[in-house]
PDB file of N, CA and C in Angstrom:
ATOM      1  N   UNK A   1       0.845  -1.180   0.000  1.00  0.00           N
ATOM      2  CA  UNK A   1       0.000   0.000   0.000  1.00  0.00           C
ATOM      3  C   UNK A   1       0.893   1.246   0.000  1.00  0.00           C
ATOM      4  N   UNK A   2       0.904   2.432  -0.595  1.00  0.00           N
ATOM      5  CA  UNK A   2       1.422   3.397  -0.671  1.00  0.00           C
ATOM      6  C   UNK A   2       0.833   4.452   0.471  1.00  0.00           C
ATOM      7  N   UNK A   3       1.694   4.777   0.683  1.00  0.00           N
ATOM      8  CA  UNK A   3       1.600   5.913   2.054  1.00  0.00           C
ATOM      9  C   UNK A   3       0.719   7.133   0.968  1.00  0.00           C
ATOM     10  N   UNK A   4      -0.192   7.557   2.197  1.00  0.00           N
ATOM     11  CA  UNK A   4      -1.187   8.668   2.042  1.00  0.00           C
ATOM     12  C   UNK A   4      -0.538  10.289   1.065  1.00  0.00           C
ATOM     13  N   UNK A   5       0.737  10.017   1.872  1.00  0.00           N
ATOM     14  CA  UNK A   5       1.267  11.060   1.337  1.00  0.00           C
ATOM     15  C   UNK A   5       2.271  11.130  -0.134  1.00  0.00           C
ATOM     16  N   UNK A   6       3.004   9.873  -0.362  1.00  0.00           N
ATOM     17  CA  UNK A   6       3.126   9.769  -1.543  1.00  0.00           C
ATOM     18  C   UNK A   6       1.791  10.332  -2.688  1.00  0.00           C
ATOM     19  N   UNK A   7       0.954   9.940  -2.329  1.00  0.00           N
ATOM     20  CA  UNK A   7       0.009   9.499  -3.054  1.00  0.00           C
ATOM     21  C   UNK A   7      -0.233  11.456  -3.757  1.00  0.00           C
ATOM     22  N   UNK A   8      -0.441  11.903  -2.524  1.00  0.00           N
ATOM     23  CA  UNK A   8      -0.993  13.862  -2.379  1.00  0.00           C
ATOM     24  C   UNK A   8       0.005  13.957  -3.236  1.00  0.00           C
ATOM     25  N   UNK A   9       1.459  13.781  -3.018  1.00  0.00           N
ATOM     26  CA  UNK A   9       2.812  14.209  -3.497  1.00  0.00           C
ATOM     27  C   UNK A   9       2.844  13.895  -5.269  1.00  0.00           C
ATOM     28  N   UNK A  10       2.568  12.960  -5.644  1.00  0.00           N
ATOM     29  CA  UNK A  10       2.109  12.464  -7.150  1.00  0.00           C
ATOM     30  C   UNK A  10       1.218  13.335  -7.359  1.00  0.00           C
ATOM     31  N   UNK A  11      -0.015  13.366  -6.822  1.00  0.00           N
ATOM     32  CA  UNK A  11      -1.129  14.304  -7.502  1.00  0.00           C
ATOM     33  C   UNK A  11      -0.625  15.542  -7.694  1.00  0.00           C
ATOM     34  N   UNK A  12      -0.177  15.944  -6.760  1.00  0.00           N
ATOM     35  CA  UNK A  12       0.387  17.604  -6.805  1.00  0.00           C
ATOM     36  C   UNK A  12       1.341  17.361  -8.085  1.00  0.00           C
ATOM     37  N   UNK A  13       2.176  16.842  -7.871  1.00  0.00           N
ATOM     38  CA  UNK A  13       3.033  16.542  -9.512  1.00  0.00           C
ATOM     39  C   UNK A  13       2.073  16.709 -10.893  1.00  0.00           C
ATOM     40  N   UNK A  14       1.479  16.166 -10.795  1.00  0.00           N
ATOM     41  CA  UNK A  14       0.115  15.500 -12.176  1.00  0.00           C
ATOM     42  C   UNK A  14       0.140  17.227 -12.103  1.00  0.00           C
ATOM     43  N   UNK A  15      -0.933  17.949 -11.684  1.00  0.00           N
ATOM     44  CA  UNK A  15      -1.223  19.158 -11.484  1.00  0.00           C
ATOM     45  C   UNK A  15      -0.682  20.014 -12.375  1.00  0.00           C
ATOM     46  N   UNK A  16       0.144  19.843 -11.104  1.00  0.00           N
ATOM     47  CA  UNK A  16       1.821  21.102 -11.596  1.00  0.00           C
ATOM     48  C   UNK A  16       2.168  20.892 -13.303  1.00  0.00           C
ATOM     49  N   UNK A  17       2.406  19.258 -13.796  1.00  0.00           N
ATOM     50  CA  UNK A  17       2.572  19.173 -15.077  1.00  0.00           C
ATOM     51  C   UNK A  17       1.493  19.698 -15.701  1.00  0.00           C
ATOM     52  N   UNK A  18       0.422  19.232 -15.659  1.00  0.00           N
ATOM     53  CA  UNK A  18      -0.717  19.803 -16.437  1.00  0.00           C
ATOM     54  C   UNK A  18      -0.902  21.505 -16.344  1.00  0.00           C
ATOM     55  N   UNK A  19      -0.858  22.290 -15.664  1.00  0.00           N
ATOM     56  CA  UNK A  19      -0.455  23.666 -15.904  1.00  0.00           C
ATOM     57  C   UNK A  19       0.498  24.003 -16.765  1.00  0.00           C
ATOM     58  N   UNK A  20       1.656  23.355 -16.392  1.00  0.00           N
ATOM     59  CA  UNK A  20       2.563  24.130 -17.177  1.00  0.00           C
ATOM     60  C   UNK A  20       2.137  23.508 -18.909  1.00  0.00           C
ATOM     61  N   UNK A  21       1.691  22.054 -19.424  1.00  0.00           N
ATOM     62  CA  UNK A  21       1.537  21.914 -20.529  1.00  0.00           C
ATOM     63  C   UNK A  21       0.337  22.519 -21.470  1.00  0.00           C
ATOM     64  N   UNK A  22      -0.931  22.703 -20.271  1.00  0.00           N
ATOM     65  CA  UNK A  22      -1.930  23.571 -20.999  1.00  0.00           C
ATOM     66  C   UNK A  22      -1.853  24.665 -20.578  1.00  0.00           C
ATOM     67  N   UNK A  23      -1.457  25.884 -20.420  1.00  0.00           N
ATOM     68  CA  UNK A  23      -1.502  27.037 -19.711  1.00  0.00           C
ATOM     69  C   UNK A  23      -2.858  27.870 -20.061  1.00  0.00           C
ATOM     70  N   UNK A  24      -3.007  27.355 -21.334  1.00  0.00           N
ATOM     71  CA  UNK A  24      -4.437  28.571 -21.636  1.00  0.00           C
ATOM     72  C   UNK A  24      -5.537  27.548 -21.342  1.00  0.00           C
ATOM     73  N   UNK A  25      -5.856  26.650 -20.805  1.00  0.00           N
ATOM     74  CA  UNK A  25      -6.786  26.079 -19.968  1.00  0.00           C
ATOM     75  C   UNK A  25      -7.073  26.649 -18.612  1.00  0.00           C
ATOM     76  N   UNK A  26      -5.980  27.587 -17.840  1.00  0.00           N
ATOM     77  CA  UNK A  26      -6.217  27.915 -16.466  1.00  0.00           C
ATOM     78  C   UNK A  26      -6.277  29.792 -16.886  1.00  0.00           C
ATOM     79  N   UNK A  27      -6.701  30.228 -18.145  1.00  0.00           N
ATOM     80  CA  UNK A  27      -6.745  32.022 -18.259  1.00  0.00           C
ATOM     81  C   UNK A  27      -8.176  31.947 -18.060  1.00  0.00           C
ATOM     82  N   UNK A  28      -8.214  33.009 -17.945  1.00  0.00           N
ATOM     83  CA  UNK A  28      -9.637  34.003 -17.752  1.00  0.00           C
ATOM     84  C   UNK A  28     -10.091  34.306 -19.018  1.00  0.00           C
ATOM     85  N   UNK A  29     -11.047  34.317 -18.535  1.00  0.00           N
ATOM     86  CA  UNK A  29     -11.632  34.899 -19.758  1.00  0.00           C
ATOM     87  C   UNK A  29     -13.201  35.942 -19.216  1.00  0.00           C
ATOM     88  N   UNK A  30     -13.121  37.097 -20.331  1.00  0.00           N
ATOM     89  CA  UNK A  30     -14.687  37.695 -19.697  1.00  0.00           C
ATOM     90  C   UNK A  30     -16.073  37.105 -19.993  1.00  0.00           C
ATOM     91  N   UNK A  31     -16.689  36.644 -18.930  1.00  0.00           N
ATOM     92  CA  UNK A  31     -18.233  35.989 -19.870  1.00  0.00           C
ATOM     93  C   UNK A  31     -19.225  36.973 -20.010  1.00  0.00           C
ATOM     94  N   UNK A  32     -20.167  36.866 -20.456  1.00  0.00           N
ATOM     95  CA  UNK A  32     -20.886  37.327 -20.848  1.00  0.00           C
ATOM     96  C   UNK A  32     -22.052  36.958 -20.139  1.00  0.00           C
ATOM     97  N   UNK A  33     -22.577  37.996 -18.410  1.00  0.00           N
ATOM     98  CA  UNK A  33     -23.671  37.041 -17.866  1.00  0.00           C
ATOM     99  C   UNK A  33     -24.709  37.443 -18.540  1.00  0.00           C
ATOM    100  N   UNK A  34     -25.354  38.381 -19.057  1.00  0.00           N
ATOM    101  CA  UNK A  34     -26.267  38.793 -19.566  1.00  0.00           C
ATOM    102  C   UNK A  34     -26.782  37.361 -20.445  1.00  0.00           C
ATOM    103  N   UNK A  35     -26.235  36.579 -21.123  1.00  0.00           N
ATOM    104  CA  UNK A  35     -26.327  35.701 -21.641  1.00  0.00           C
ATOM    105  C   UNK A  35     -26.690  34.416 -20.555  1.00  0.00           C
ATOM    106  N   UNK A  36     -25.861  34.573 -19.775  1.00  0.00           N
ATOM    107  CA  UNK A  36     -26.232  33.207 -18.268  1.00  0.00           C
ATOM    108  C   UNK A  36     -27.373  33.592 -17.500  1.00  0.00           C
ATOM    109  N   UNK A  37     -28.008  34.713 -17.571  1.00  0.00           N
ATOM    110  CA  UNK A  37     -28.861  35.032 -16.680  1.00  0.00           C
ATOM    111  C   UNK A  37     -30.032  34.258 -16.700  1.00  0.00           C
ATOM    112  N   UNK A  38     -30.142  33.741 -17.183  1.00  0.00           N
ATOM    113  CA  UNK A  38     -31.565  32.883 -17.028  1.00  0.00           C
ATOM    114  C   UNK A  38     -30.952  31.653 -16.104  1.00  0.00           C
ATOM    115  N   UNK A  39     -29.995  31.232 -16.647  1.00  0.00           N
ATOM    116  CA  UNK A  39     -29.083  29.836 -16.369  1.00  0.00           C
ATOM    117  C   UNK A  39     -29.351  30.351 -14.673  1.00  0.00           C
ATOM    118  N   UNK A  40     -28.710  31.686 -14.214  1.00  0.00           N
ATOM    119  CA  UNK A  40     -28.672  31.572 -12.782  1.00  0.00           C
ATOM    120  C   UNK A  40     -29.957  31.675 -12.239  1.00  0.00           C
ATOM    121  N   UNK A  41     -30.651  32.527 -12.974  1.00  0.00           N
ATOM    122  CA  UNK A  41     -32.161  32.270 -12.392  1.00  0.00           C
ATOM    123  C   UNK A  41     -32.534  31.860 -11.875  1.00  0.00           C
ATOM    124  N   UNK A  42     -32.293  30.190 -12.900  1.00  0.00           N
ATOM    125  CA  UNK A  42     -32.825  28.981 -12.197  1.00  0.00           C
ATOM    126  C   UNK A  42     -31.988  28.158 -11.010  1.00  0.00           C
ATOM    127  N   UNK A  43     -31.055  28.908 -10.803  1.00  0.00           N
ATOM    128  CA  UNK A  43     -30.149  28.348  -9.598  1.00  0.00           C
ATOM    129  C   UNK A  43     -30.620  29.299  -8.340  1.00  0.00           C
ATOM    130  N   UNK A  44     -31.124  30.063  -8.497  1.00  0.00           N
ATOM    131  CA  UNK A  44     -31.856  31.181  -7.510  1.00  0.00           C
ATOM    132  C   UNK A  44     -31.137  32.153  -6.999  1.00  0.00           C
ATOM    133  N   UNK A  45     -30.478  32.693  -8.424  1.00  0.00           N
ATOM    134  CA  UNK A  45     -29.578  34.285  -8.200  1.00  0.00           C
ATOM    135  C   UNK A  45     -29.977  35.060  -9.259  1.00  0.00           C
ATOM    136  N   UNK A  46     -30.042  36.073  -9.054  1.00  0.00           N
ATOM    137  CA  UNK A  46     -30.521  37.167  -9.796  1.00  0.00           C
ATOM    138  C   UNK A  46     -29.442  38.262  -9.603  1.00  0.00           C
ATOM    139  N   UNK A  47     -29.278  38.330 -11.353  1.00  0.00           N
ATOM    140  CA  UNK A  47     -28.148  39.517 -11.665  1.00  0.00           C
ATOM    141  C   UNK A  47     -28.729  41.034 -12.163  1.00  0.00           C
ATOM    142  N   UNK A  48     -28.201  41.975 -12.038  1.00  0.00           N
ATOM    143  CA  UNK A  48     -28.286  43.214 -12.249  1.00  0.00           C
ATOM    144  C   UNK A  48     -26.712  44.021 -12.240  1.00  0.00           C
ATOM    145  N   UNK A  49     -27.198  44.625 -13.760  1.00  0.00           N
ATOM    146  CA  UNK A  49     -26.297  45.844 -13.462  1.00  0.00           C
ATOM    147  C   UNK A  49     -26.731  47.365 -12.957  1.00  0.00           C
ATOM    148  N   UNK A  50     -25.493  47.606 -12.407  1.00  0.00           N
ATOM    149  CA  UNK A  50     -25.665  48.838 -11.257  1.00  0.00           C
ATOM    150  C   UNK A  50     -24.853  49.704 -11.910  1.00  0.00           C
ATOM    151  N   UNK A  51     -24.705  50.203 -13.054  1.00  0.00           N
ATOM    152  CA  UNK A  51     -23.747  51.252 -13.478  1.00  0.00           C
ATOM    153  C   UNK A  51     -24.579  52.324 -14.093  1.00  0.00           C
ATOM    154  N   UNK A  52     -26.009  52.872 -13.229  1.00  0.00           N
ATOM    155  CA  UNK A  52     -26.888  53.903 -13.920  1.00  0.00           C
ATOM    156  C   UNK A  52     -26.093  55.143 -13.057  1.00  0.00           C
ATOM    157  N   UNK A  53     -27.127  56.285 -13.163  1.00  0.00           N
ATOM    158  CA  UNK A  53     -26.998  57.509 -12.407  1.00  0.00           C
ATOM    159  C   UNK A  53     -27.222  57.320 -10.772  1.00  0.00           C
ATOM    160  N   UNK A  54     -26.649  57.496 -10.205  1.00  0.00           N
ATOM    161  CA  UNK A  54     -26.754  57.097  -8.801  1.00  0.00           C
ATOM    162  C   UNK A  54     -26.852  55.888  -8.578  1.00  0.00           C
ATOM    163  N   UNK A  55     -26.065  55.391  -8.827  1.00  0.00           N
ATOM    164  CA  UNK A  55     -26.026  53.480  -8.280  1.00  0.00           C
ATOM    165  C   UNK A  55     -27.588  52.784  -9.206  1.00  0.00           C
ATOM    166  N   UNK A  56     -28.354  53.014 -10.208  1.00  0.00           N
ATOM    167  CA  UNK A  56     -29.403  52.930 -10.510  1.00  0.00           C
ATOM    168  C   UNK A  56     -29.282  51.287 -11.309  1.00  0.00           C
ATOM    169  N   UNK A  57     -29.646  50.651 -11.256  1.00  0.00           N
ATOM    170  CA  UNK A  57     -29.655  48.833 -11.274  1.00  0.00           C
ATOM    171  C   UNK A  57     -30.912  48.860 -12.212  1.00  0.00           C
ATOM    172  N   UNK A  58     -30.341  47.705 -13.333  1.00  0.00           N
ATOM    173  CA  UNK A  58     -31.552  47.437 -14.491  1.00  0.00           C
ATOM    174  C   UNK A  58     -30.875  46.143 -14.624  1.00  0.00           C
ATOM    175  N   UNK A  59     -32.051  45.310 -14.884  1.00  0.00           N
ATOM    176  CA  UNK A  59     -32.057  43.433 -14.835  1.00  0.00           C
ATOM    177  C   UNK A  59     -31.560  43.434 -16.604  1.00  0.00           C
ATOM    178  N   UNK A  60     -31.414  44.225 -17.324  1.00  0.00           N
ATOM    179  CA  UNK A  60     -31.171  43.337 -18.711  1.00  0.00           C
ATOM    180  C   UNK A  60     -30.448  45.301 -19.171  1.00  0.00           C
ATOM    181  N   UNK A  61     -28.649  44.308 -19.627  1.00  0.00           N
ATOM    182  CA  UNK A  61     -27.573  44.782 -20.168  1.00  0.00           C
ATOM    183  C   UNK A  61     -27.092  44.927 -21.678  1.00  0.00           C
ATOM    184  N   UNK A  62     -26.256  45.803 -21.875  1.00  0.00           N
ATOM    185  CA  UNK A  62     -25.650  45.206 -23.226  1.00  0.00           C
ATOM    186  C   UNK A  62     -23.869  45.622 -23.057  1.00  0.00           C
ATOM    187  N   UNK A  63     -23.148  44.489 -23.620  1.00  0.00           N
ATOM    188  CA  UNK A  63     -22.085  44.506 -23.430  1.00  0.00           C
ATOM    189  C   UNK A  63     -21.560  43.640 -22.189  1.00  0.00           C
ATOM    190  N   UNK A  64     -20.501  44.516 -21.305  1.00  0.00           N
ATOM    191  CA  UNK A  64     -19.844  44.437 -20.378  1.00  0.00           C
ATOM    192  C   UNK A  64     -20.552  45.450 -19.040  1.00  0.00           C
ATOM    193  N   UNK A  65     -20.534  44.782 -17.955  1.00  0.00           N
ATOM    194  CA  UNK A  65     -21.119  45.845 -16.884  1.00  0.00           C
ATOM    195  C   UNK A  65     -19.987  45.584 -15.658  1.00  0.00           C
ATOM    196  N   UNK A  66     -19.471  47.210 -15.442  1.00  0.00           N
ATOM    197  CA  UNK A  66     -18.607  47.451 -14.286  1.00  0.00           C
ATOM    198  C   UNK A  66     -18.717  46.797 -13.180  1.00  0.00           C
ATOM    199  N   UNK A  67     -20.195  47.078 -12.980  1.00  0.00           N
ATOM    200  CA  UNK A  67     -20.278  47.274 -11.281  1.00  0.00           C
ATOM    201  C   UNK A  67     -21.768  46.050 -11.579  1.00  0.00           C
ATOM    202  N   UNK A  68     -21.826  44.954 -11.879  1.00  0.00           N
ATOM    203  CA  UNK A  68     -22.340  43.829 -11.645  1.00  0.00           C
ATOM    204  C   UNK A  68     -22.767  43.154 -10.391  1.00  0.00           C
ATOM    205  N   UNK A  69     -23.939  43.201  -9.757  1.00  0.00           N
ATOM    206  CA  UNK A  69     -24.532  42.989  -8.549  1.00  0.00           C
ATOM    207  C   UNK A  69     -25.725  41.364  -9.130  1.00  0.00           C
ATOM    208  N   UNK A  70     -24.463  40.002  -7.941  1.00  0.00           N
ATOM    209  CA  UNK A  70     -25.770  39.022  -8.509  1.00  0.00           C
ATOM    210  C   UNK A  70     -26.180  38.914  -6.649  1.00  0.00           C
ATOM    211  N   UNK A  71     -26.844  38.660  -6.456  1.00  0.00           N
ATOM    212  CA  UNK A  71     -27.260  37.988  -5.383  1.00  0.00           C
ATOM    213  C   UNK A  71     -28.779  37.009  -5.413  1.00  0.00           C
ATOM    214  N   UNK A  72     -28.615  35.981  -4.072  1.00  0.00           N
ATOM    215  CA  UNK A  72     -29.612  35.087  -3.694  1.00  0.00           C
ATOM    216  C   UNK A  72     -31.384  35.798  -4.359  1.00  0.00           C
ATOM    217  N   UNK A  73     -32.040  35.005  -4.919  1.00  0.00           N
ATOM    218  CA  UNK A  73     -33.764  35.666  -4.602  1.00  0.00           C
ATOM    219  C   UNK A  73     -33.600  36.372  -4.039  1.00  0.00           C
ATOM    220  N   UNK A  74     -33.930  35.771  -2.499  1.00  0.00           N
ATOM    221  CA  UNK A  74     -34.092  35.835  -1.168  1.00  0.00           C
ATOM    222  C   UNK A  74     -33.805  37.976  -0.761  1.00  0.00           C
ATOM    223  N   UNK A  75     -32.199  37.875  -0.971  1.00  0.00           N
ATOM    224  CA  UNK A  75     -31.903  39.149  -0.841  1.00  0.00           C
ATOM    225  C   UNK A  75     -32.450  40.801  -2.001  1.00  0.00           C
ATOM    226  N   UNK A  76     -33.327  39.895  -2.951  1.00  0.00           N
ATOM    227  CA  UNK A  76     -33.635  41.241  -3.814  1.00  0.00           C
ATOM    228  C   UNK A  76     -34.464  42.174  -3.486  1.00  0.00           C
TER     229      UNK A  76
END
């Protein structure tokens, strides 16, 4: 049987290789929630952007939004 920690010590290896061979598998990228918003909907978060005149929040965007506010139902 191989000790617990070998075992962590290999995985962490695996890892480490796989970063360095795919690197553009671990970038960012910007999404587009305006497009997911239904998707979270149904997970029970609701998005809004907040980039009007005085902090002013509207449920449907175009583009990119700064200041992006999702939170729970619950909290709207």
């Amino acid at each position: 049987m191989i000790p617990l920690r070998r075992l962590e010590l290999l995985a962490l290896f695996f890892i480490v290789v796989a970063v360095f061979q795919y690197p553009r598998a671990m970038e960012a990228k910007p999404a587009s929630f305006q497009r997911y918003s239904k998707v979270f909907n149904t997970l029970g978060v609701v998005c809004k952007c907040c980039d009007g005149e005085g902090g002013e929040c509207r449920s449907t965007w175009e583009g990119s939004c700064p200041k992006l506010q999702c939170l729970p139902w619950k909290y709207h």
